[in-house]
C-alpha atoms as a PDB file:
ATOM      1  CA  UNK A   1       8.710  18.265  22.336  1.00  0.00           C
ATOM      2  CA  UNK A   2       9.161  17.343  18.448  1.00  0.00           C
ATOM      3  CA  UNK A   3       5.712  17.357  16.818  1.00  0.00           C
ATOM      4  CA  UNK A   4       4.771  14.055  15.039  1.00  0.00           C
ATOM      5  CA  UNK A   5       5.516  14.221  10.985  1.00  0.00           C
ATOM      6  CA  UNK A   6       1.840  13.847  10.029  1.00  0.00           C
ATOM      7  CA  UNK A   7      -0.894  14.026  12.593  1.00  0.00           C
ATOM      8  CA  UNK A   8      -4.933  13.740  11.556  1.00  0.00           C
ATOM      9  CA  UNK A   9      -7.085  14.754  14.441  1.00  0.00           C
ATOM     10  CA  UNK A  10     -10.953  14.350  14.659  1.00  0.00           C
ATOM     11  CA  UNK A  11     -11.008  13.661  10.709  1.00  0.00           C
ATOM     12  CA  UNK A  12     -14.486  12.612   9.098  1.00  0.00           C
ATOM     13  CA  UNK A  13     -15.287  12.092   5.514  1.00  0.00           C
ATOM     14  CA  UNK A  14     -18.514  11.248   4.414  1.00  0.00           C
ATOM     15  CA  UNK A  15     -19.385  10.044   0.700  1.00  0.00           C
ATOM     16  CA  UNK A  16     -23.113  10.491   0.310  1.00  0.00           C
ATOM     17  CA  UNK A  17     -24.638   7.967   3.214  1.00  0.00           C
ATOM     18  CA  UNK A  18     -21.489   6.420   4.048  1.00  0.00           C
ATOM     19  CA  UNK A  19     -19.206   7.182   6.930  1.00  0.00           C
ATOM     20  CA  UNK A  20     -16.222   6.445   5.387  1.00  0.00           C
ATOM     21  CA  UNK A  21     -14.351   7.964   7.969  1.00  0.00           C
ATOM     22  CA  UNK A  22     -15.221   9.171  11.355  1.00  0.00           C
ATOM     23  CA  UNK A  23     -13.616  11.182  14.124  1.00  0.00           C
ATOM     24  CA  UNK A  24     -10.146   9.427  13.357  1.00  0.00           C
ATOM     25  CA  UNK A  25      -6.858  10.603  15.262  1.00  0.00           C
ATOM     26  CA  UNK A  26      -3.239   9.600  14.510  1.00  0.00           C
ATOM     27  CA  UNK A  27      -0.170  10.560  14.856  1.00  0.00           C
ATOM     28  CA  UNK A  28       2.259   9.458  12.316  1.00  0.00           C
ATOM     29  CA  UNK A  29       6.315   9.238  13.554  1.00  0.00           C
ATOM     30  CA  UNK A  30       9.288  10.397  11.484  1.00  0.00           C
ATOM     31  CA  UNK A  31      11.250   7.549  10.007  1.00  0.00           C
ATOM     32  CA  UNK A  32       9.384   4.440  11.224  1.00  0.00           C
ATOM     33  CA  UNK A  33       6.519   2.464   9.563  1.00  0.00           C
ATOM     34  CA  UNK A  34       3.154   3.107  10.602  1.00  0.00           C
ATOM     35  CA  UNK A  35       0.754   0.074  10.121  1.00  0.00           C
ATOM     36  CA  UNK A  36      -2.978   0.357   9.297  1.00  0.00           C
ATOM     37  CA  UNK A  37      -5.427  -2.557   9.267  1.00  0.00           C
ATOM     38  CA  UNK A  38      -8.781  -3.092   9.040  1.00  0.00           C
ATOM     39  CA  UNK A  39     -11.635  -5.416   7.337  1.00  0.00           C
ATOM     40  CA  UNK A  40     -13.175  -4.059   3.370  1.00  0.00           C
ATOM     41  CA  UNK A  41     -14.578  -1.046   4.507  1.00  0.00           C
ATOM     42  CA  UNK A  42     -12.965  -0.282   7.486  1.00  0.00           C
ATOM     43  CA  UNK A  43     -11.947   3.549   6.154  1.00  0.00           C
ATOM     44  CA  UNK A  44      -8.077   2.562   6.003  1.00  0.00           C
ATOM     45  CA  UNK A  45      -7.911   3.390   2.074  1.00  0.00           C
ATOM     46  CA  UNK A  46      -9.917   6.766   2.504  1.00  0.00           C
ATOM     47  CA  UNK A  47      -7.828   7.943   5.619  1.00  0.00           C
ATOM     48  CA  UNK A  48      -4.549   7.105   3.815  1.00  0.00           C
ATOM     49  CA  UNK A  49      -6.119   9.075   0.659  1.00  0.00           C
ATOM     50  CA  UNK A  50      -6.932  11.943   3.109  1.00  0.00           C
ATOM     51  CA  UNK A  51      -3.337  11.734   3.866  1.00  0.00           C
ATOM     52  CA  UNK A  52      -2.715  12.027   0.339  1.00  0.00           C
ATOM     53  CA  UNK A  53      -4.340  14.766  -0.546  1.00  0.00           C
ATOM     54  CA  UNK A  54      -7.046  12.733  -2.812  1.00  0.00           C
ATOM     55  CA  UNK A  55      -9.263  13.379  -0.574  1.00  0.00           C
ATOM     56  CA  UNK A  56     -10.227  16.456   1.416  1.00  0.00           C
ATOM     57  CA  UNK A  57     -11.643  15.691   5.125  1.00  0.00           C
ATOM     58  CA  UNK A  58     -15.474  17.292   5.935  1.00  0.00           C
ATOM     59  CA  UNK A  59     -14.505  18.019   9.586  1.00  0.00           C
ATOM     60  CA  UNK A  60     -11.082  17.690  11.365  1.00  0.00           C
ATOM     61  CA  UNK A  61      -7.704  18.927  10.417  1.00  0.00           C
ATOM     62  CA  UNK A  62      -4.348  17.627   9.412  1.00  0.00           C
ATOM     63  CA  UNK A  63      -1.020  18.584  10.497  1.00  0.00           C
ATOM     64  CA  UNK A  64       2.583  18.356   9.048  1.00  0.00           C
ATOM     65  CA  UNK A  65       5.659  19.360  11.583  1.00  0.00           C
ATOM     66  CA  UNK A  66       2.677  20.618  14.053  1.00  0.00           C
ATOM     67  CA  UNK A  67       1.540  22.807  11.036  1.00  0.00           C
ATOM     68  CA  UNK A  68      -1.986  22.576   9.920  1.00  0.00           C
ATOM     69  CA  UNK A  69      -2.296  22.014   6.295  1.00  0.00           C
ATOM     70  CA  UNK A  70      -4.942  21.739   3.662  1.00  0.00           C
ATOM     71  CA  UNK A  71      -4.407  19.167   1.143  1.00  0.00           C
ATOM     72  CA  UNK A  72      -6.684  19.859  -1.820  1.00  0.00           C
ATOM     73  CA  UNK A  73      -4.722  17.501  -4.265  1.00  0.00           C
ATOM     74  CA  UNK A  74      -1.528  15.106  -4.843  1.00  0.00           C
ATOM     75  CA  UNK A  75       0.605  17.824  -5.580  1.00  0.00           C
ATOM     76  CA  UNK A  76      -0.059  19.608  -2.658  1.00  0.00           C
ATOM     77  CA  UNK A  77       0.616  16.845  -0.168  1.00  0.00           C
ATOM     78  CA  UNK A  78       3.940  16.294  -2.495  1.00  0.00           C
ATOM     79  CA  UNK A  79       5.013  20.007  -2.109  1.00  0.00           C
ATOM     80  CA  UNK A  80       4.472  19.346   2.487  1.00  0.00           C
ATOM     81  CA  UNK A  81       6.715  15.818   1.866  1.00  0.00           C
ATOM     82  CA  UNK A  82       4.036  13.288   1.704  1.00  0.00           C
ATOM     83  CA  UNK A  83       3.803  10.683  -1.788  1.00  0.00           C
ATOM     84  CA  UNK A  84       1.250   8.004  -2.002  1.00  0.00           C
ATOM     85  CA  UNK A  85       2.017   4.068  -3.808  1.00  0.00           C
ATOM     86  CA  UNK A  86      -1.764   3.530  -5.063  1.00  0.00           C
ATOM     87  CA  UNK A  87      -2.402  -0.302  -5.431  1.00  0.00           C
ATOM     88  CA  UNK A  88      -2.853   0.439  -9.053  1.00  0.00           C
ATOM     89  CA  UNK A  89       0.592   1.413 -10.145  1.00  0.00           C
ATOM     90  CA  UNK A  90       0.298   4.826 -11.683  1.00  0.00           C
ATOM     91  CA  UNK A  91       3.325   5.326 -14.608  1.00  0.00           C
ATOM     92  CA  UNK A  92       3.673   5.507 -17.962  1.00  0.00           C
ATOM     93  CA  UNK A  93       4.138   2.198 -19.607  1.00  0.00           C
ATOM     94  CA  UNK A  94       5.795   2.833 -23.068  1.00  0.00           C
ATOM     95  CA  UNK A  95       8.395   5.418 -21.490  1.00  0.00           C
ATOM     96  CA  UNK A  96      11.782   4.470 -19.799  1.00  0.00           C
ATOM     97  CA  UNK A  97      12.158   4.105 -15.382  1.00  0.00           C
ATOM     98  CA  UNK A  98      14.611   7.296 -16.059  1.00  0.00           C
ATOM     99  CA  UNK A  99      12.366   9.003 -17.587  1.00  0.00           C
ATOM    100  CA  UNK A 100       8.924   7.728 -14.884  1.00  0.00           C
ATOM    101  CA  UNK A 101      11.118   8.845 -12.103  1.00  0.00           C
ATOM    102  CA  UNK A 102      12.037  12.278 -12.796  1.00  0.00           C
ATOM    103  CA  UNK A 103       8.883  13.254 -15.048  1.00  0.00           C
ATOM    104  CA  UNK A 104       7.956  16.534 -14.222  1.00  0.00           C
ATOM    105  CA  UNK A 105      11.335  17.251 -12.665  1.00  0.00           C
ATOM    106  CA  UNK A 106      13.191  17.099 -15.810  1.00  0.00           C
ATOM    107  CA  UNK A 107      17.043  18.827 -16.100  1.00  0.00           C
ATOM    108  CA  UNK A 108      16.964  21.003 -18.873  1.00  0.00           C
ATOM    109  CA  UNK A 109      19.480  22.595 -20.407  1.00  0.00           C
ATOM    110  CA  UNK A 110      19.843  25.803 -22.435  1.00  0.00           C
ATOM    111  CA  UNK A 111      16.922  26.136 -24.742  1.00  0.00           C
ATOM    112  CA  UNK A 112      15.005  23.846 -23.101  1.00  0.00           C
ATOM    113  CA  UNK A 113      16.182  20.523 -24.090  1.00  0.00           C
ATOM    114  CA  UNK A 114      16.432  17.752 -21.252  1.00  0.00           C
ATOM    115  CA  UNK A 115      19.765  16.972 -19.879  1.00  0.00           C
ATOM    116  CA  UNK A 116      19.483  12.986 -19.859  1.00  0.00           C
ATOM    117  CA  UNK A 117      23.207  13.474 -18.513  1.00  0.00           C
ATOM    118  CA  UNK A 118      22.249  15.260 -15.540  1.00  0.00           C
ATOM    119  CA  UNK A 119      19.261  12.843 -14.853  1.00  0.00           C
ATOM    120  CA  UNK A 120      21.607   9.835 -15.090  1.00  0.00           C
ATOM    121  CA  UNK A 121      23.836  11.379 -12.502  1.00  0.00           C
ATOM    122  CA  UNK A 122      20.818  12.230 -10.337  1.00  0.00           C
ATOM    123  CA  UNK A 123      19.430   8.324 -10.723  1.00  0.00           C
ATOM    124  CA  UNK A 124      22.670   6.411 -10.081  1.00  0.00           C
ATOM    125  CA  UNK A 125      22.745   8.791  -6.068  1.00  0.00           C
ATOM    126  CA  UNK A 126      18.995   7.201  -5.975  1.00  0.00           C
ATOM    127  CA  UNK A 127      20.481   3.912  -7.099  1.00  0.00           C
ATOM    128  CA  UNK A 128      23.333   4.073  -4.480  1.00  0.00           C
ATOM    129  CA  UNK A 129      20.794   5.445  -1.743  1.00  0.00           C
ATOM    130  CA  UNK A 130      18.799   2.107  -2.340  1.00  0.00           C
ATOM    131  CA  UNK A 131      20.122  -0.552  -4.237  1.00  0.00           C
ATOM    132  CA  UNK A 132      17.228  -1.185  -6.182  1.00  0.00           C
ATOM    133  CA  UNK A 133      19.285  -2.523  -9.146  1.00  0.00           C
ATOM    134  CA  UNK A 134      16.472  -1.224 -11.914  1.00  0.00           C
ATOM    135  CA  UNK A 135      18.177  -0.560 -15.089  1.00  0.00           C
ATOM    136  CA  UNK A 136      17.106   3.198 -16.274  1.00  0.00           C
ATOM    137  CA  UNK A 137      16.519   3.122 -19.876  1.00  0.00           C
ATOM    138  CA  UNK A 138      13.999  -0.373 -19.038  1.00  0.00           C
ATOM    139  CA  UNK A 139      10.378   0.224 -20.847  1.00  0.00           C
ATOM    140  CA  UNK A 140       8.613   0.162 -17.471  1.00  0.00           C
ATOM    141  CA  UNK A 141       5.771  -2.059 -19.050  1.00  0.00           C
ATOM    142  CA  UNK A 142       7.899  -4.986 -19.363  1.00  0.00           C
ATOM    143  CA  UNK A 143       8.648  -4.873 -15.630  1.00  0.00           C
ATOM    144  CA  UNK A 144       7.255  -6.778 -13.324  1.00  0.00           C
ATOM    145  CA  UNK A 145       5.246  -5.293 -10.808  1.00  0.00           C
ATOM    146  CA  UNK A 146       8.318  -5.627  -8.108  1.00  0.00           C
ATOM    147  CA  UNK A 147       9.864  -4.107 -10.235  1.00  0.00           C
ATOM    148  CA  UNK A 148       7.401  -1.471 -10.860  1.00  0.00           C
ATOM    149  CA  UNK A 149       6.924  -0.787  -7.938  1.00  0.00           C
ATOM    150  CA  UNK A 150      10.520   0.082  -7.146  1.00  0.00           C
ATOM    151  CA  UNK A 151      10.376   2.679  -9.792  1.00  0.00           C
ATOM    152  CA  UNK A 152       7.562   4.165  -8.103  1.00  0.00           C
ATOM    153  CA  UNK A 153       9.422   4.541  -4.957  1.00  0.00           C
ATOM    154  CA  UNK A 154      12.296   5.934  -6.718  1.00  0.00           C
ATOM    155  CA  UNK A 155       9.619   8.435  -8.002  1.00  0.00           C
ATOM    156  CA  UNK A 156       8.268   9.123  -4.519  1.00  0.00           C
ATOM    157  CA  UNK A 157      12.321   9.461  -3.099  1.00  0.00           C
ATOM    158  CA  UNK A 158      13.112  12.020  -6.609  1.00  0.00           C
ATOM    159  CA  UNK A 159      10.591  13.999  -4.669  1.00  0.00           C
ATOM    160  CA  UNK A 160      12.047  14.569  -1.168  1.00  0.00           C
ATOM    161  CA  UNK A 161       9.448  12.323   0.618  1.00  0.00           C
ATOM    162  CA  UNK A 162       9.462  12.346   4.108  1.00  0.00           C
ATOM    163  CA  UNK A 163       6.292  10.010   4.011  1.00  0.00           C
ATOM    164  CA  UNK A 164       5.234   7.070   1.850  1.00  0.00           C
ATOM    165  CA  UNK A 165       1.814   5.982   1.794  1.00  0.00           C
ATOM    166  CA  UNK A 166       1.431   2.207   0.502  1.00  0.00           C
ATOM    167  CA  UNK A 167      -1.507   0.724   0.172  1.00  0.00           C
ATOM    168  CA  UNK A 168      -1.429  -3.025  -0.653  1.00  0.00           C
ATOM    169  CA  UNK A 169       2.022  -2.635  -1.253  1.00  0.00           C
ATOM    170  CA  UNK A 170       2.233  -6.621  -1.653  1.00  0.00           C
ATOM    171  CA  UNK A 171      -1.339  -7.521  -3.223  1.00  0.00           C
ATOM    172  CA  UNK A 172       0.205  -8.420  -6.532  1.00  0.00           C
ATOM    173  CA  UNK A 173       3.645  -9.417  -5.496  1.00  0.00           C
ATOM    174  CA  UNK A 174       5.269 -13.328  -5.044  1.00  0.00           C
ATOM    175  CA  UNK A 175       6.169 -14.312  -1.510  1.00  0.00           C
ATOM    176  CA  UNK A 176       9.600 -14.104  -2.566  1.00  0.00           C
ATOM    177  CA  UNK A 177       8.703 -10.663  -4.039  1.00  0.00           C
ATOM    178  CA  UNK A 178       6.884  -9.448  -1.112  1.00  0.00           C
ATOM    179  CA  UNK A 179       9.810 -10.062   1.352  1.00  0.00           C
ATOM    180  CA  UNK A 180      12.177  -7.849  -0.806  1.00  0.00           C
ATOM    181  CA  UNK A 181       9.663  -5.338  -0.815  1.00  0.00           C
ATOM    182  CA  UNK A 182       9.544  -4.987   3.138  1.00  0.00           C
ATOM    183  CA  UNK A 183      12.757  -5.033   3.201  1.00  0.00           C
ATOM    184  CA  UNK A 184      13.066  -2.126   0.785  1.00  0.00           C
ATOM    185  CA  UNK A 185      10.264  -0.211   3.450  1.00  0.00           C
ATOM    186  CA  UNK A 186      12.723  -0.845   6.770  1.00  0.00           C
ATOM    187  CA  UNK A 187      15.562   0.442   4.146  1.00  0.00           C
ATOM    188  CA  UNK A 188      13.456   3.573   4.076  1.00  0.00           C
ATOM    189  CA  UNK A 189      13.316   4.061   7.172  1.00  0.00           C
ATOM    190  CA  UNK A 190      16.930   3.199   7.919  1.00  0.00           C
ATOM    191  CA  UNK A 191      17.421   6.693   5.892  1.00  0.00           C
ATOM    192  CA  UNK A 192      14.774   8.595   7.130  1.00  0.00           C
ATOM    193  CA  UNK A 193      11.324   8.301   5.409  1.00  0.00           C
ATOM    194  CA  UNK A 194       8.538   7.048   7.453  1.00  0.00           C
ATOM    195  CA  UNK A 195       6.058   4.508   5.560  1.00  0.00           C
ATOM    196  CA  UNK A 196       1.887   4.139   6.471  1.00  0.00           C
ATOM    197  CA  UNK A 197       2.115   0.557   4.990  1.00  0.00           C
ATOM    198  CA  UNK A 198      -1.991  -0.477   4.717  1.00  0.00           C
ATOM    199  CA  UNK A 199      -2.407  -3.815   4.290  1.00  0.00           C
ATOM    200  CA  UNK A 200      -4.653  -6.994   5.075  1.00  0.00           C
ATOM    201  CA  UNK A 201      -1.510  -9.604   5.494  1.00  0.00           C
ATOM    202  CA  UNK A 202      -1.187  -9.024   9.176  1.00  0.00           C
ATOM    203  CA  UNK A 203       1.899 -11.214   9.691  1.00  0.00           C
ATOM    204  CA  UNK A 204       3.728  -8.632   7.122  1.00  0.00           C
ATOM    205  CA  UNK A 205       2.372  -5.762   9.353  1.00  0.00           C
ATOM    206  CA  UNK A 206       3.559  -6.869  12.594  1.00  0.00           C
ATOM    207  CA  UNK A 207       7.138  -7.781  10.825  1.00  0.00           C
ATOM    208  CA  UNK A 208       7.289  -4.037   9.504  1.00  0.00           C
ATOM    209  CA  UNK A 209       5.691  -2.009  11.683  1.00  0.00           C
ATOM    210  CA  UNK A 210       6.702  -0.225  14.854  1.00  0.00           C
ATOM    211  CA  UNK A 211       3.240   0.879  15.509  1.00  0.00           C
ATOM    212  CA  UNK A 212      -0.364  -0.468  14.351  1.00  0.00           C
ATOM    213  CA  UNK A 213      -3.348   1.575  13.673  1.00  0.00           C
ATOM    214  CA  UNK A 214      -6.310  -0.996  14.089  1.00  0.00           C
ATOM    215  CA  UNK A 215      -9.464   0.539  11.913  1.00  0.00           C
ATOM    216  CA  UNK A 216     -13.607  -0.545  12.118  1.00  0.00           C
ATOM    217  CA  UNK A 217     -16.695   0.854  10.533  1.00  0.00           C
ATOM    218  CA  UNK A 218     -14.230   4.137   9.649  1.00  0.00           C
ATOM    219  CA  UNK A 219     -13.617   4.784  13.629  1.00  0.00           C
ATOM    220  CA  UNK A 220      -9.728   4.116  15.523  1.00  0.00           C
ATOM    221  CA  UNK A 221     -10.059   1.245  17.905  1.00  0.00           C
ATOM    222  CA  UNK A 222      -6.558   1.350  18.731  1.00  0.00           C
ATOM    223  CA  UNK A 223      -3.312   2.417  18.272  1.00  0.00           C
ATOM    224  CA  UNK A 224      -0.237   0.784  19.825  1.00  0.00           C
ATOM    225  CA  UNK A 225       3.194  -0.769  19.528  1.00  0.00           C
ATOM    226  CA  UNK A 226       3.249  -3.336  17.054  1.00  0.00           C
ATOM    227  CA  UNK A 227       5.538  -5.543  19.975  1.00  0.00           C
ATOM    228  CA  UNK A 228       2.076  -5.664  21.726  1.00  0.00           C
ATOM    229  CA  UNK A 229      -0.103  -7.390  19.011  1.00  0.00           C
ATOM    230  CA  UNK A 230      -0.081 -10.482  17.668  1.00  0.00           C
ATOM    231  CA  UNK A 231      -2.467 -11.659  14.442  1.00  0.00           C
ATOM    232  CA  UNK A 232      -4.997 -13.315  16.836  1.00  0.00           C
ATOM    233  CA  UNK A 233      -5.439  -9.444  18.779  1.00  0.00           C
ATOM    234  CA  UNK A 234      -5.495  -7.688  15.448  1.00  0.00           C
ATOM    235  CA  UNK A 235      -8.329  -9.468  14.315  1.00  0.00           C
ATOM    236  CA  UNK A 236     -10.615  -9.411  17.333  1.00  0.00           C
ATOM    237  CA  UNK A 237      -9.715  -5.991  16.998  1.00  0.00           C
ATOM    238  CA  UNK A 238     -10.493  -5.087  13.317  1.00  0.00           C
ATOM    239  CA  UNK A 239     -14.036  -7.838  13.811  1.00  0.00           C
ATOM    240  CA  UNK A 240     -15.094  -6.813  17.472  1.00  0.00           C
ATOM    241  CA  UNK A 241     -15.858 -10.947  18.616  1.00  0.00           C
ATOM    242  CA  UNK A 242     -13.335 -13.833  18.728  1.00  0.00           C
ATOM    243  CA  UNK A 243     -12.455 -15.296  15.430  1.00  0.00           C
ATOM    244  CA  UNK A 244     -13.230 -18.448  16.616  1.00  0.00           C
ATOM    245  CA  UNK A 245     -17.390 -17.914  16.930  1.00  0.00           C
ATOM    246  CA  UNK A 246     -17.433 -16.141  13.603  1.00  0.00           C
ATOM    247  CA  UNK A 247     -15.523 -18.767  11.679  1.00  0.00           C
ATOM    248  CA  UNK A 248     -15.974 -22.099  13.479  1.00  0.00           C
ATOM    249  CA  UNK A 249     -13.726 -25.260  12.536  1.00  0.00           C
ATOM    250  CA  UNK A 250     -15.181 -26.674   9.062  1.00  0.00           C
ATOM    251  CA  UNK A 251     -14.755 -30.611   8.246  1.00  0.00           C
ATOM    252  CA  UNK A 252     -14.810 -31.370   4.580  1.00  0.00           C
ATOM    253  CA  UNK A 253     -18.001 -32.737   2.639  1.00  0.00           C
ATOM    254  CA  UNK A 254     -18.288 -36.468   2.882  1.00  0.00           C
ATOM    255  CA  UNK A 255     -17.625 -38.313  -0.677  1.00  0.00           C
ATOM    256  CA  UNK A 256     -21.229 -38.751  -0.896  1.00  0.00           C
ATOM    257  CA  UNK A 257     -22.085 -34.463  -1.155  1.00  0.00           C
ATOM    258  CA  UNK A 258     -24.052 -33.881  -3.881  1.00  0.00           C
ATOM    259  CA  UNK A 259     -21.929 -32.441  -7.010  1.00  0.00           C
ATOM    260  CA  UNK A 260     -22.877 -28.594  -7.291  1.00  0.00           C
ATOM    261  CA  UNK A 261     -20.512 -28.022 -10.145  1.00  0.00           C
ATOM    262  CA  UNK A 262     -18.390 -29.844 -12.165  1.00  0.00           C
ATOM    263  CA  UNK A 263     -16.102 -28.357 -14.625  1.00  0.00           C
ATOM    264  CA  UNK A 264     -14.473 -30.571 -17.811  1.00  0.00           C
ATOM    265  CA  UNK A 265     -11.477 -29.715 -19.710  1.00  0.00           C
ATOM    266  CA  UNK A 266     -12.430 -25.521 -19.973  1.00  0.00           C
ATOM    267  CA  UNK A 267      -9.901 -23.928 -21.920  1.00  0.00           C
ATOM    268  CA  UNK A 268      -9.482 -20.092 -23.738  1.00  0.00           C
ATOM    269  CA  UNK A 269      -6.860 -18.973 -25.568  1.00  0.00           C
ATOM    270  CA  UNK A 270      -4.095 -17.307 -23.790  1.00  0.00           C
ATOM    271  CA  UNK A 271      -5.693 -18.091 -20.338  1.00  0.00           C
ATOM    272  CA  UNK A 272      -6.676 -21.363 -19.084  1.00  0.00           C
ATOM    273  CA  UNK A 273      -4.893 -24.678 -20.665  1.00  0.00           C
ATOM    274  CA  UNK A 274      -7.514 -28.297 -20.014  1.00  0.00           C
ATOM    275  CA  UNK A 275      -9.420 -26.823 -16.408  1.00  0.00           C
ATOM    276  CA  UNK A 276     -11.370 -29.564 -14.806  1.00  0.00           C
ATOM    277  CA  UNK A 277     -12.884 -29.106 -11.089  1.00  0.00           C
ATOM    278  CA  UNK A 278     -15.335 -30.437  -9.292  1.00  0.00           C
ATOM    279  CA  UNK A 279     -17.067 -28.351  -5.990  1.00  0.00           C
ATOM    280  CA  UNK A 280     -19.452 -30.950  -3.745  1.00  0.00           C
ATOM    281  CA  UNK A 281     -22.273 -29.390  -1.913  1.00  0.00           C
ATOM    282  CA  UNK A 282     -20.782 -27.603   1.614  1.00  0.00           C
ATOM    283  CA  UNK A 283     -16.906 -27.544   0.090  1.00  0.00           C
ATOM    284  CA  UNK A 284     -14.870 -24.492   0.105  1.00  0.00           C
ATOM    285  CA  UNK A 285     -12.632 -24.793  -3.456  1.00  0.00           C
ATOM    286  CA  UNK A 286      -9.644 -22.442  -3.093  1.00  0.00           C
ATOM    287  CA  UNK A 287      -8.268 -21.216  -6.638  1.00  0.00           C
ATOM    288  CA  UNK A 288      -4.290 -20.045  -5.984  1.00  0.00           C
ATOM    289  CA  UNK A 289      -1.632 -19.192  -8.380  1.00  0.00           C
ATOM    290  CA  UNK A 290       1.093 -16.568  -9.173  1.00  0.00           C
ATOM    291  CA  UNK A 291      -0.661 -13.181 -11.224  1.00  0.00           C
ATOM    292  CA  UNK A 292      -1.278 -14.199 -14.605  1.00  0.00           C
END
């Protein structure tokens, strides 16, 4: 029987009093997307990190091809086949997407100058494997962070990664954005690279995933096919209690609730243009935009 591609059994991480993690097993599959949910807190983040080699695990053990490993740092989970997409997008601004994918893997030639040649010809076979479109000589910090983030999968593929960790992939990202994105992941896995995509947008989850990791108060509650679940079951899942008798229906404020705040014509330079809002006593006042 073929071993699982990344397996975590009986894993526990502790930072000072908190159980960030405790007793976790999973079993990760080759080429497929792996979901992991879970409220703030739930030890999703710190298991994927464990993954990652940011962290190391106080008890348990983790296993790549059936092979127990130890993961002391980034670099070593790189070396077994394993890259990690932080939330925070980790390149260098004021240098090129060539030269962000391939740093530390530079061609050099004789005398140890780098053969931008060779690096082209290595970036346009990434560039056919995916389609990503991203031109190489682009400053990466006038992307946007699609686009950004494309490079950093294009870092991640540069590397021979077998496994993909995102985290938030789509935090940051449009609607419009976030849909190319997932369908960038199930092009991954189309040609062979298995993605842990951890994310609170549960409806993206269930589109991606084949198989959902629910997490709470750093234990497993379940792991299953994502065909099974549906967003109601997730979140009784990651909350313990029906939704419904921890958020009950809410009617709006009558026109006579006592004003709790009132705003008038803020503005700041660069940021906010003439804001006026009001927010009545028992009123819920959503703010929504694009980033920036």
């Amino acid at each position: 029987m073929t071993p699982p591609l990344v397996e975590v059994r009986g894993v526990s991480k502790r930072f000072g009093g908190v159980q960030a993690v405790d007793g976790v097993s999973v079993a990760i599959e080759p080429a497929a997307v792996h979901g992991l949910v879970g409220e703030n807190g739930a030890g999703k983040s710190t298991l994927a990190k464990i993954i990652g080699g940011v962290h190391e695990p106080d008890e348990g053990e983790l296993l790549v091809d059936g092979e127990a490993v130890r993961l002391r740092a980034p670099r070593d989970a790189l070396a077994s086949g394993i890259a990690t997409i932080a939330q925070e997008i980790a390149l260098v601004p004021a240098r090129s997407v060539l030269e962000n994918v391939f740093l530390g893997l530079e061609a050099r030639r004789l005398g140890g100058v780098v053969d931008r040649a060779r690096l082209r010809r290595r970036y346009a076979e990434l560039e056919d494997r995916t389609g990503f479109g991203l031109d190489p000589e682009a400053r990466v910090g006038a992307l946007r962070t699609a686009d950004q983030q494309k490079a950093e999968i294009l870092r991640a593929i540069a590397r021979d990664a077998r496994l993909i960790l995102m985290d938030e992939p789509t935090a940051s990202l449009t609607a419009d954005e976030s849909r190319r994105l997932l369908g960038i992941v199930e092009a991954l896995t189309t040609s062979g690279t298995a993605v842990v995509l951890v994310s609170h947008h549960l409806e993206e989850v269930l589109e991606s995933a084949r198989t959902i990791t629910v997490m709470r108060d750093g234990r497993v509650v379940r792991t299953g096919p994502a065909a099974k679940e549906t967003p109601a079951t997730l979140v009784n899942a990651m909350v313990g209690r029906a939704l419904e008798l921890t958020f009950p229906p809410r009617r709006p404020p009558p026109a006579t609730a006592a004003v709790v705040l009132e705003a008038r014509g803020l503005s700041r330079a660069r940021a906010v243009d003439d804001v006026s809002l009001t927010v009545r006593a028992g009123e819920i006042v959503g703010l929504a935009g694009l980033v920036g």
